[in-house]
N, C-alpha and C. Protein backbone atom coordinates (compact mmCIF):
# COMPACT_ATOMS: atom_id res chain seq x y z
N UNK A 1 95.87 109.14 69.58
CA UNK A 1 95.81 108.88 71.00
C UNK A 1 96.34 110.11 71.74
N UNK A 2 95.74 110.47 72.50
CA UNK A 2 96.07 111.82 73.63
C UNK A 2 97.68 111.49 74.73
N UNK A 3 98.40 112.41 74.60
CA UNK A 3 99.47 112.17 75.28
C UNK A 3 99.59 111.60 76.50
N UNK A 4 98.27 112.27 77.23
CA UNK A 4 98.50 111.72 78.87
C UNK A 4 98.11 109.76 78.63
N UNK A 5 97.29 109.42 77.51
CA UNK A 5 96.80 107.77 77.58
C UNK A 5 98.58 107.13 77.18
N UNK A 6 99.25 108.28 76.08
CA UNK A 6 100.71 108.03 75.80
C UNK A 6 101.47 107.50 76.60
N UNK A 7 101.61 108.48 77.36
CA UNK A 7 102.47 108.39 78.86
C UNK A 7 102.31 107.02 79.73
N UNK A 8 101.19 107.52 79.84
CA UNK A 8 100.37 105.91 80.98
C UNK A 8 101.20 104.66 80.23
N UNK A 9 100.83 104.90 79.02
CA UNK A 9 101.06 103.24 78.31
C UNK A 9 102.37 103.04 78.47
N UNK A 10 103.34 104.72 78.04
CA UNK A 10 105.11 104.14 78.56
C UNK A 10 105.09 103.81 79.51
N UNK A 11 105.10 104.34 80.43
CA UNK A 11 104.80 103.79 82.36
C UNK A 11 104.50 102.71 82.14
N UNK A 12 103.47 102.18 81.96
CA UNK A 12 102.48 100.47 82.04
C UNK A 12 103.82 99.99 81.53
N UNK A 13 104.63 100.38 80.37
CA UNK A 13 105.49 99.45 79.22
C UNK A 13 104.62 98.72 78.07
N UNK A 14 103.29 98.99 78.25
CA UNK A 14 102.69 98.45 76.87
C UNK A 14 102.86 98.37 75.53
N UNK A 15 103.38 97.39 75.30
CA UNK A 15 103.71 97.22 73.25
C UNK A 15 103.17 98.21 72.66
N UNK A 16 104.06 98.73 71.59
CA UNK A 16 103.31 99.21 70.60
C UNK A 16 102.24 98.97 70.03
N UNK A 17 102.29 97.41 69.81
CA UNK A 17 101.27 96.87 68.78
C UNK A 17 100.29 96.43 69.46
N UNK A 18 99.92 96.68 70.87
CA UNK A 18 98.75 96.87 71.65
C UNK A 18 98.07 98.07 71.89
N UNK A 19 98.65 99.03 71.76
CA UNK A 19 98.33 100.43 72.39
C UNK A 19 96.85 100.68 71.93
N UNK A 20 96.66 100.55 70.84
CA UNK A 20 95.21 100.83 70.09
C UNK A 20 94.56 100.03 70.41
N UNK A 21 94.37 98.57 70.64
CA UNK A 21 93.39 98.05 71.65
C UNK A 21 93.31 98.53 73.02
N UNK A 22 94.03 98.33 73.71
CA UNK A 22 94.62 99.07 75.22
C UNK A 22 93.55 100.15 75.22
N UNK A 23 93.72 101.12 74.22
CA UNK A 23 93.12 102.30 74.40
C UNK A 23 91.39 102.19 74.47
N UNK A 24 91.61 101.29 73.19
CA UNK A 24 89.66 101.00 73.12
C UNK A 24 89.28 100.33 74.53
N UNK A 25 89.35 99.20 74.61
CA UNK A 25 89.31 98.81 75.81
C UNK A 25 89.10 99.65 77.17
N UNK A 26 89.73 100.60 77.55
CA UNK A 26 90.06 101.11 78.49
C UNK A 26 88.40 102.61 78.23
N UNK A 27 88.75 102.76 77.05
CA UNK A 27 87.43 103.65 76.70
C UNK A 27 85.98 103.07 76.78
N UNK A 28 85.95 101.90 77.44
CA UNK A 28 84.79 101.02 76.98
C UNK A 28 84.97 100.04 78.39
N UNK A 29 85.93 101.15 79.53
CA UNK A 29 85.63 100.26 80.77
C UNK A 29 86.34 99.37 81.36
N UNK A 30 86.87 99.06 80.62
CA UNK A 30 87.76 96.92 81.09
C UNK A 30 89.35 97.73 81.93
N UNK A 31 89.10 96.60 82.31
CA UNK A 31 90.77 96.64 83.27
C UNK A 31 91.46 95.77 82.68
N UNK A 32 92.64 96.23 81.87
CA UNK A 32 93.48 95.84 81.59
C UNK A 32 94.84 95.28 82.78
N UNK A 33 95.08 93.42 82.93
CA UNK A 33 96.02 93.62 83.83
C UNK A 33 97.40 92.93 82.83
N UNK A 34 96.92 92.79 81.67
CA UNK A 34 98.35 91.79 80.72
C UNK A 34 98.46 92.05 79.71
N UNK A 35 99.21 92.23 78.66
CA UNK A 35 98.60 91.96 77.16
C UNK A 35 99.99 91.64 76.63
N UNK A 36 100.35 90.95 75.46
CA UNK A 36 101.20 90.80 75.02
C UNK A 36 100.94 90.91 73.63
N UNK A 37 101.93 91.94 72.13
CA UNK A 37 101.60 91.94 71.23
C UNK A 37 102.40 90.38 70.25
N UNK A 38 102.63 89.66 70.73
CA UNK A 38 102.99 88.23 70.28
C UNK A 38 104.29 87.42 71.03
N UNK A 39 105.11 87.79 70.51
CA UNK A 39 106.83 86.63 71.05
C UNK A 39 106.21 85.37 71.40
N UNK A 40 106.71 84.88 72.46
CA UNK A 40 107.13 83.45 71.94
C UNK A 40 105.48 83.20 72.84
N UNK A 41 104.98 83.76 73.53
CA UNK A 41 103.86 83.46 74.70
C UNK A 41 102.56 83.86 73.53
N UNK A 42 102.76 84.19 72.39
CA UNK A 42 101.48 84.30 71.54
C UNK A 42 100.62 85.63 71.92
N UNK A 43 99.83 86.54 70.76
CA UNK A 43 99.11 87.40 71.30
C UNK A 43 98.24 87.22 72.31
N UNK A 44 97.88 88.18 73.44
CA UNK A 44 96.52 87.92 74.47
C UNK A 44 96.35 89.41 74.90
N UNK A 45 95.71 89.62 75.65
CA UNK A 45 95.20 90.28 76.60
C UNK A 45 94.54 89.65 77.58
N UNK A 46 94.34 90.26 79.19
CA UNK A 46 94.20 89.83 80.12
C UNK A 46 93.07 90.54 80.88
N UNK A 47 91.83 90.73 80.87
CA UNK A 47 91.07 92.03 81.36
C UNK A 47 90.00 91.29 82.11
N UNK A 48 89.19 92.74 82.82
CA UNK A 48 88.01 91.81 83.55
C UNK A 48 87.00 93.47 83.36
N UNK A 49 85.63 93.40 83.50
CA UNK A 49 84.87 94.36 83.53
C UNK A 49 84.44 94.84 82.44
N UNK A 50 83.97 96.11 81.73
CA UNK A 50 84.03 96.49 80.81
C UNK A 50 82.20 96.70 80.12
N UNK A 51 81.90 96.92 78.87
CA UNK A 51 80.43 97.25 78.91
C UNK A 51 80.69 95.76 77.70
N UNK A 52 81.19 95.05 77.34
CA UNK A 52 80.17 94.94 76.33
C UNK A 52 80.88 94.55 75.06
N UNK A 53 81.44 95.54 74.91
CA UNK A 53 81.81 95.77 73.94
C UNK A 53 83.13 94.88 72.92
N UNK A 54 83.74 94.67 73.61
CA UNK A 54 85.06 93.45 73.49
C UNK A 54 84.47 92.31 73.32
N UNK A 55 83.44 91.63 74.04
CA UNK A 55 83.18 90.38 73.74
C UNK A 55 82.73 90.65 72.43
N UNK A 56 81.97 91.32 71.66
CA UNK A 56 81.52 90.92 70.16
C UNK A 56 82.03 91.34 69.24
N UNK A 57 83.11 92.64 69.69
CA UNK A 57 84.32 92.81 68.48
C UNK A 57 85.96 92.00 68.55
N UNK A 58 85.87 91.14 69.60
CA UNK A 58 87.02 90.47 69.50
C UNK A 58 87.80 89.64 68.28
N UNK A 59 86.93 89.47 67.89
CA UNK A 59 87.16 88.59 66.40
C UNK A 59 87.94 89.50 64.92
N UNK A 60 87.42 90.77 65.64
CA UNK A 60 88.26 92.33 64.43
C UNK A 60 89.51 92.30 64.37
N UNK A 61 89.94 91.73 65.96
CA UNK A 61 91.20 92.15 66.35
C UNK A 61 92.01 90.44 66.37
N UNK A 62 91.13 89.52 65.70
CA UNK A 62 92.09 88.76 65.77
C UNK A 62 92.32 87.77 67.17
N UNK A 63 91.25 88.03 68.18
CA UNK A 63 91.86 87.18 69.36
C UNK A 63 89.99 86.88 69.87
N UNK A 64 90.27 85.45 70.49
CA UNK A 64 89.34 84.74 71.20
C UNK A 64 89.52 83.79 72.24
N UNK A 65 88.12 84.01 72.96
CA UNK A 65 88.42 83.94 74.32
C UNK A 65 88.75 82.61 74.73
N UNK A 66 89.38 82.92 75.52
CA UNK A 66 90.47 81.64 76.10
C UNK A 66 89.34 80.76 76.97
N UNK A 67 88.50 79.58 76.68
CA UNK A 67 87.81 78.76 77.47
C UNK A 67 88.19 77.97 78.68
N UNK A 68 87.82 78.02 79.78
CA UNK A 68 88.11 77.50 81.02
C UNK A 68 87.43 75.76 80.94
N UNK A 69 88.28 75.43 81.77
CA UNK A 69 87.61 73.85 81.93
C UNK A 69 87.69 73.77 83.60
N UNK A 70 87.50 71.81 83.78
CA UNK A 70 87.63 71.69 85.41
C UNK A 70 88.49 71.83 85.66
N UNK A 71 89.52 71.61 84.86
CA UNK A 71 91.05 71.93 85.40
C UNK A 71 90.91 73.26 86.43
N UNK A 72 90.81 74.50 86.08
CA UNK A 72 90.87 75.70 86.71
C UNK A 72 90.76 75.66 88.23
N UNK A 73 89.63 75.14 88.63
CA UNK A 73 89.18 75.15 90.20
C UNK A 73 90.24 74.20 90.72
N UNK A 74 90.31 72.54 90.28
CA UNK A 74 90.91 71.69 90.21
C UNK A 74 92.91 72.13 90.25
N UNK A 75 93.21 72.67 89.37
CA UNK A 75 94.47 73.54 89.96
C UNK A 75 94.48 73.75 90.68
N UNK A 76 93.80 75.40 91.19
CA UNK A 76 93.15 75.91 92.58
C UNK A 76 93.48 75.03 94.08
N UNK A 77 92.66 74.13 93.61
CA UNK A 77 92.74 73.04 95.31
C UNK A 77 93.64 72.05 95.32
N UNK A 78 94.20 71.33 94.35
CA UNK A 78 95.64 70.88 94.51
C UNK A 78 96.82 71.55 94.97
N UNK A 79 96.77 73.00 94.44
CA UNK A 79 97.88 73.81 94.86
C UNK A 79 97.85 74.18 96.53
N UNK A 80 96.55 74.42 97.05
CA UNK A 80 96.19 74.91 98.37
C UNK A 80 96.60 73.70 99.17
N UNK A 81 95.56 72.50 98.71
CA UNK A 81 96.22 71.20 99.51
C UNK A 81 97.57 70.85 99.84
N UNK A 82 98.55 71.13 99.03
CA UNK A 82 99.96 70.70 99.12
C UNK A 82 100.79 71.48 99.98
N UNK A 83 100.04 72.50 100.65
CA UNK A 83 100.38 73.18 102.06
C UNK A 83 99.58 72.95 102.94
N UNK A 84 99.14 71.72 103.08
CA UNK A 84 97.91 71.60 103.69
C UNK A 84 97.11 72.15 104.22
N UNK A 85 96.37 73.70 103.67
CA UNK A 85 95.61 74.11 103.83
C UNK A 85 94.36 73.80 103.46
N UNK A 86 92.89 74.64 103.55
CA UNK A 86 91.80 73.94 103.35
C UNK A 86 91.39 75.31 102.17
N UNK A 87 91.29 74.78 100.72
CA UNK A 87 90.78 75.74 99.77
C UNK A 87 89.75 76.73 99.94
N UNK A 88 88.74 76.18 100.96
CA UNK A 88 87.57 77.37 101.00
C UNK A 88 88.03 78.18 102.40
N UNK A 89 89.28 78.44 102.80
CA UNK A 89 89.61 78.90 103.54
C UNK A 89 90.28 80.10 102.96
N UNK A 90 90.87 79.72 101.77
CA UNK A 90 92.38 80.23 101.40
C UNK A 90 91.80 81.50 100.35
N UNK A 91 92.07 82.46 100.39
CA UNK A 91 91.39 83.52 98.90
C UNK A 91 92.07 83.32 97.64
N UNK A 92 90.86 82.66 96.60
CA UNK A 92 92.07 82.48 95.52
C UNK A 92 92.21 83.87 94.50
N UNK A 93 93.46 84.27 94.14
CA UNK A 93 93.84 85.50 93.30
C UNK A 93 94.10 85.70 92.35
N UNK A 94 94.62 84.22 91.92
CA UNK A 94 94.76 83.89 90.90
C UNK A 94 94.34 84.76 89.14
N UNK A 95 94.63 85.38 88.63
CA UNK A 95 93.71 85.75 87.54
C UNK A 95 93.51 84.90 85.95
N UNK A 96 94.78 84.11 85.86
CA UNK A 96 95.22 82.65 84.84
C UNK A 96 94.67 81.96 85.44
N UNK A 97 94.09 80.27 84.84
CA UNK A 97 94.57 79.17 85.12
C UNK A 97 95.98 78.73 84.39
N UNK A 98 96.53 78.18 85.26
CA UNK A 98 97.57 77.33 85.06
C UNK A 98 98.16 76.78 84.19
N UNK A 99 97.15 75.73 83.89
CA UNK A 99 96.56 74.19 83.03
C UNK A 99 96.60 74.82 81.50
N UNK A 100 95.07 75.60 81.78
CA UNK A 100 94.84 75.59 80.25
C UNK A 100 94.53 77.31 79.53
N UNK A 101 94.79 78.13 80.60
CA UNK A 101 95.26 79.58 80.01
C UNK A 101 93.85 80.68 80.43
N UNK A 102 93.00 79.87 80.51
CA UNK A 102 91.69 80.61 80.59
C UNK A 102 91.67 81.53 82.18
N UNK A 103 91.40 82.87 81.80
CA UNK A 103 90.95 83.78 83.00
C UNK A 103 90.13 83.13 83.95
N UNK A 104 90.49 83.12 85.33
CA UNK A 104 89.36 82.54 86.46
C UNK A 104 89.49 84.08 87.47
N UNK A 105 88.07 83.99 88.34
CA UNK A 105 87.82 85.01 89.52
C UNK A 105 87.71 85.91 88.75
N UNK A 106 86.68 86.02 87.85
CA UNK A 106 86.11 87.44 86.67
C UNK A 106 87.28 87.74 85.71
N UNK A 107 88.39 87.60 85.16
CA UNK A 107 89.59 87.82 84.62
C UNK A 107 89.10 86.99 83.09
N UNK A 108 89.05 87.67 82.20
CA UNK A 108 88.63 86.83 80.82
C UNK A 108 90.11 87.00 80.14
N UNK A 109 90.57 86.23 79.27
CA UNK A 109 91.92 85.58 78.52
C UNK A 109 91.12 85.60 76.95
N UNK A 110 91.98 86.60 76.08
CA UNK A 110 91.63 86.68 74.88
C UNK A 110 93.13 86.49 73.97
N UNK A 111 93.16 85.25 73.66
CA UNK A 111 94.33 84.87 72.77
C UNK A 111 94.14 85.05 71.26
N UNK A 112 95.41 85.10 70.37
CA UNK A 112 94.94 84.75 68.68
C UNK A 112 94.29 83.94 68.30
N UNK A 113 93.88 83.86 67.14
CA UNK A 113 93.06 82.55 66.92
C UNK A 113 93.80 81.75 66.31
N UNK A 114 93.82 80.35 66.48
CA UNK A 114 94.48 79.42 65.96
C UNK A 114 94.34 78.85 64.68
């Protein structure tokens, strides 16, 4: 790995035992906004964009994608409601769901496999 991607990753604080995905990833496009190399929250990464390439080698590395349900949106507008605001008003930013872990608003969730 080239010093200046080095650097970045101390800055970011990225695990060791991510850095070599981090790197592919990042060579192949994706925005990295999370990753964790395990403790108690389990391996993931957190990304959105990218060519391609991650969705069909994910399985090399050991992690798959975190599936969304209704919950997600359903979070979303319970949370907005309880300030009584109106959800299609409100911008959601969210990049988790909540509930059940899966990336929402383009953000894909790639956990270990179970």
């Amino acid at each position: 790995m080239k010093r200046n991607m080095i650097r970045i990753m101390d800055r970011l604080g990225i695990e060791e035992g991510m850095r070599r995905l981090v790197g592919r990833l990042w060579k192949h496009g994706y925005e990295t906004n999370s990753s964790c190399e395990g403790h108690p929250s389990g391996r993931y990464v957190l990304l959105r964009g990218g060519d391609g390439w991650f969705e069909r080698n994910a399985p090399n590395w050991g992690l798959e994608r975190a599936e969304g349900g209704e919950c997600c949106q359903k979070e979303w507008q319970e949370e907005i409601r309880r300030y009584n605001l109106n959800p299609k008003k409100v911008i959601d930013r969210r990049k988790v769901c909540g509930q059940c872990g899966a990336g929402v608003n383009g953000y894909i969730v790639y956990r270990a496999k179970k």
